[in-house]
C-alpha atoms as a PDB file:
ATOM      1  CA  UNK A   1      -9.157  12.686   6.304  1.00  0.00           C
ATOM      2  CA  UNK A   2      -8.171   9.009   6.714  1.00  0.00           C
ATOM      3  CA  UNK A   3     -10.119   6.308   8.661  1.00  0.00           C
ATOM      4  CA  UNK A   4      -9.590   6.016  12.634  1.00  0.00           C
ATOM      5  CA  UNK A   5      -6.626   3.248  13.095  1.00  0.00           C
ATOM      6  CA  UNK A   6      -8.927   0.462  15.219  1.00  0.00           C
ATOM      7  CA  UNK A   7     -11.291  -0.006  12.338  1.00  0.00           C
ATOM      8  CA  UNK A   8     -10.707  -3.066  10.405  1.00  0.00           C
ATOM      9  CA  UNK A   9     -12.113  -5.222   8.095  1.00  0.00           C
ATOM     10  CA  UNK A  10     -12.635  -8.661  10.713  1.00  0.00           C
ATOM     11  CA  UNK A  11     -12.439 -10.908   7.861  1.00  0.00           C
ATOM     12  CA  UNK A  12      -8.689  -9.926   7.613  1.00  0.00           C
ATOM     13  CA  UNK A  13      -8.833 -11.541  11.327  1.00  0.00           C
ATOM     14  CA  UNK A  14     -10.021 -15.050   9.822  1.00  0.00           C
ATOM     15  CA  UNK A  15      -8.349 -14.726   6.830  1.00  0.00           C
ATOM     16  CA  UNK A  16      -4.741 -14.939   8.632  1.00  0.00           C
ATOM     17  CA  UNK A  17      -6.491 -17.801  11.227  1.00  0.00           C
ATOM     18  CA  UNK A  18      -6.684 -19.754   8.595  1.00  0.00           C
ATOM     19  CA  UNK A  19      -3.509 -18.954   6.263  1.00  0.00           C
ATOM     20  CA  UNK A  20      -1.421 -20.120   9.809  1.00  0.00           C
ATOM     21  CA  UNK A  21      -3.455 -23.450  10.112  1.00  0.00           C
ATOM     22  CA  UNK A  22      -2.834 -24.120   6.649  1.00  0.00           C
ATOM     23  CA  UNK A  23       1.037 -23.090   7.218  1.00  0.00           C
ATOM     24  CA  UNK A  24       0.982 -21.303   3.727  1.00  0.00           C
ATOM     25  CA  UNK A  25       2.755 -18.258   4.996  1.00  0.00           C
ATOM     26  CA  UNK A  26       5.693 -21.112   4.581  1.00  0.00           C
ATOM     27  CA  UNK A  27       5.197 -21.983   1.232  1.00  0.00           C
ATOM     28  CA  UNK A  28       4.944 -18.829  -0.386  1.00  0.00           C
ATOM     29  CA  UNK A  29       7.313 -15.572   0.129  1.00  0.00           C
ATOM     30  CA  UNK A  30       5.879 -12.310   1.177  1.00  0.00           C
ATOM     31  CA  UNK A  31       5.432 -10.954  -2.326  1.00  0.00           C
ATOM     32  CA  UNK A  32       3.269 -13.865  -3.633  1.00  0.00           C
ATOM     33  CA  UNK A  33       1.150 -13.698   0.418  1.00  0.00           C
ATOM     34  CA  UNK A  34       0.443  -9.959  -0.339  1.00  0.00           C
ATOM     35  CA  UNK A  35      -1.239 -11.049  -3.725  1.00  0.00           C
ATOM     36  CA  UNK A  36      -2.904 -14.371  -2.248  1.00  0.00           C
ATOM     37  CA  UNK A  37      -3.832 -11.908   1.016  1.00  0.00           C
ATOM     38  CA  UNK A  38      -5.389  -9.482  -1.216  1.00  0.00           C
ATOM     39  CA  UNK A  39      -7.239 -11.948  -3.929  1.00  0.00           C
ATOM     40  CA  UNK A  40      -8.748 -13.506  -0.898  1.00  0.00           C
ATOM     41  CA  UNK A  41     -10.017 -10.907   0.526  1.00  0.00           C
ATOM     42  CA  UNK A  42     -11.733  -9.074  -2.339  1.00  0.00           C
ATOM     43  CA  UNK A  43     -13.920 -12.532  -2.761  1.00  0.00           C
ATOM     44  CA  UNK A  44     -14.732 -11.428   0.518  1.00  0.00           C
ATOM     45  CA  UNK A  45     -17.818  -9.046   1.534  1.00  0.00           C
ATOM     46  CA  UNK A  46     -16.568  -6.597   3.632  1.00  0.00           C
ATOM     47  CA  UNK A  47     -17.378  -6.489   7.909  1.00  0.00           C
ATOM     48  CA  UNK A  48     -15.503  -3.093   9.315  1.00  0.00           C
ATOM     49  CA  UNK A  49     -15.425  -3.300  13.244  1.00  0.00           C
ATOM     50  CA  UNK A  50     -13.876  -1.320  15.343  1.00  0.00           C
ATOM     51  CA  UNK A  51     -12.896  -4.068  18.457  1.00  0.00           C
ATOM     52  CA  UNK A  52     -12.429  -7.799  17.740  1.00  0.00           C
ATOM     53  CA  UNK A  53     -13.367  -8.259  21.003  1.00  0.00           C
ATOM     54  CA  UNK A  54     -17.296  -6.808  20.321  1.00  0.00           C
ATOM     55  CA  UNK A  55     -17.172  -9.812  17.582  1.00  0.00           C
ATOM     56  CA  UNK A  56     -16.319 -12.033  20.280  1.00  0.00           C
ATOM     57  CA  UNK A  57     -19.406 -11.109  22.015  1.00  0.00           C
ATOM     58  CA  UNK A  58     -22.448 -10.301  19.299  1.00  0.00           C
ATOM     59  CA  UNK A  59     -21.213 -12.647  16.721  1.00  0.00           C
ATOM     60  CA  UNK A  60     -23.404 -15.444  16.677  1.00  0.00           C
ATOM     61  CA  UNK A  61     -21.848 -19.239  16.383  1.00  0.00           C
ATOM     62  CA  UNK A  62     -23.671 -19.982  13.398  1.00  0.00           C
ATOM     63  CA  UNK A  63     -23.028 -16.611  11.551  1.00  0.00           C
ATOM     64  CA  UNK A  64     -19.003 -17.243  12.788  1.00  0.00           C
ATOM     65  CA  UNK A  65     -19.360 -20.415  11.268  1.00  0.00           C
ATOM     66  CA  UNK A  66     -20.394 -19.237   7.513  1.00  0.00           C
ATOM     67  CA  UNK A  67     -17.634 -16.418   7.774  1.00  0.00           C
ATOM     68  CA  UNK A  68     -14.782 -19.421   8.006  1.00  0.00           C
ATOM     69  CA  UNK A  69     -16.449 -21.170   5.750  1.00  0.00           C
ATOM     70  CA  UNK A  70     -16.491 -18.149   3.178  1.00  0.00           C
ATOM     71  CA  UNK A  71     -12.718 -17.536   4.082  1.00  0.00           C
ATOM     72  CA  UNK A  72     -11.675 -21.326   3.476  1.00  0.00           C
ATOM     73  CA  UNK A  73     -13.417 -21.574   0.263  1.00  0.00           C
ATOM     74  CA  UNK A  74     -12.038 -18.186  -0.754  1.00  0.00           C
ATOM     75  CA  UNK A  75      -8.572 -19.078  -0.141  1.00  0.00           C
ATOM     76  CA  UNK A  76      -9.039 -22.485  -2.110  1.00  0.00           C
ATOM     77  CA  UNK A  77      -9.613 -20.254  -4.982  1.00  0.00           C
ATOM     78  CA  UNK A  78      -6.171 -18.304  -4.970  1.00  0.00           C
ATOM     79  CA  UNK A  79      -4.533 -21.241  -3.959  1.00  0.00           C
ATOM     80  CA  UNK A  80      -5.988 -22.698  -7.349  1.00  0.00           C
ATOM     81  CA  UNK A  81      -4.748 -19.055  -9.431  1.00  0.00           C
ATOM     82  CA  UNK A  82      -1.255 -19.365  -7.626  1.00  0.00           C
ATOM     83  CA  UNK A  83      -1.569 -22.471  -9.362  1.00  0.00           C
ATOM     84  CA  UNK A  84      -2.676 -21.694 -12.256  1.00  0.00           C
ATOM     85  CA  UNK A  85      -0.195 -18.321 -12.890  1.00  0.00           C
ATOM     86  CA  UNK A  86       2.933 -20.364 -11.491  1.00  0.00           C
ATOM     87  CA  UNK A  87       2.282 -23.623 -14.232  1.00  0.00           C
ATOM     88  CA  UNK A  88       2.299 -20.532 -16.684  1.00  0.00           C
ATOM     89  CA  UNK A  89       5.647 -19.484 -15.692  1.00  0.00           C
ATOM     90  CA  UNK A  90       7.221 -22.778 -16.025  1.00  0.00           C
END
C-alpha cells in the first residue's frame, strides 16, 4: 500500500517559498539542498493536505504567519550546520 500521490506535507510548500527568496538553491548543489531540504524539514511538525488550494482557503493569516516563521527559523539552523560541517572539511 503506498500513500495517494496529492497528499503532501504543506510545509514542503513554504519550505521551497522561502529557499527561492533566499536564492540558496544557487549557492549550494543538489546533493548538499537534499540534506539542507531534509534537515529543515524534520525541525518541522508535520501538516499532510491533500490540495494546497484548501490551505489557501481555511488557513488562517495568523496561523500562515507562524508556519513561515517556523520555516525561516528552521532553515537558519541548517544554514548554521552547512556551516558548521563545511569549516570541518576545510
Amino acid at each position: 500500500m503506498r500513500l495517494h500521490d496529492d497528499i503532501h506535507n504543506f510545509y514542503e510548500k513554504i519550505v521551497i517559498e522561502e529557499i527561492i527568496k533566499r536564492e540558496l538553491d544557487k549557492q549550494y548543489n543538489e546533493d548538499v539542498m537534499a540534506d539542507f531540504c531534509c534537515t529543515v524539514l524534520n525541525q518541522l511538525p508535520p501538516r499532510y493536505i491533500r490540495y494546497d488550494v484548501d490551505m489557501a482557503f481555511y488557513l488562517p493569516q495568523a496561523e500562515r504567519i507562524q508556519m513561515e516563521e517556523r520555516v525561516a527559523i528552521a532553515i537558519n539552523i541548517a544554514i548554521e550546520q552547512i556551516a558548521k560541517k563545511k569549516s570541518l572539511h576545510e
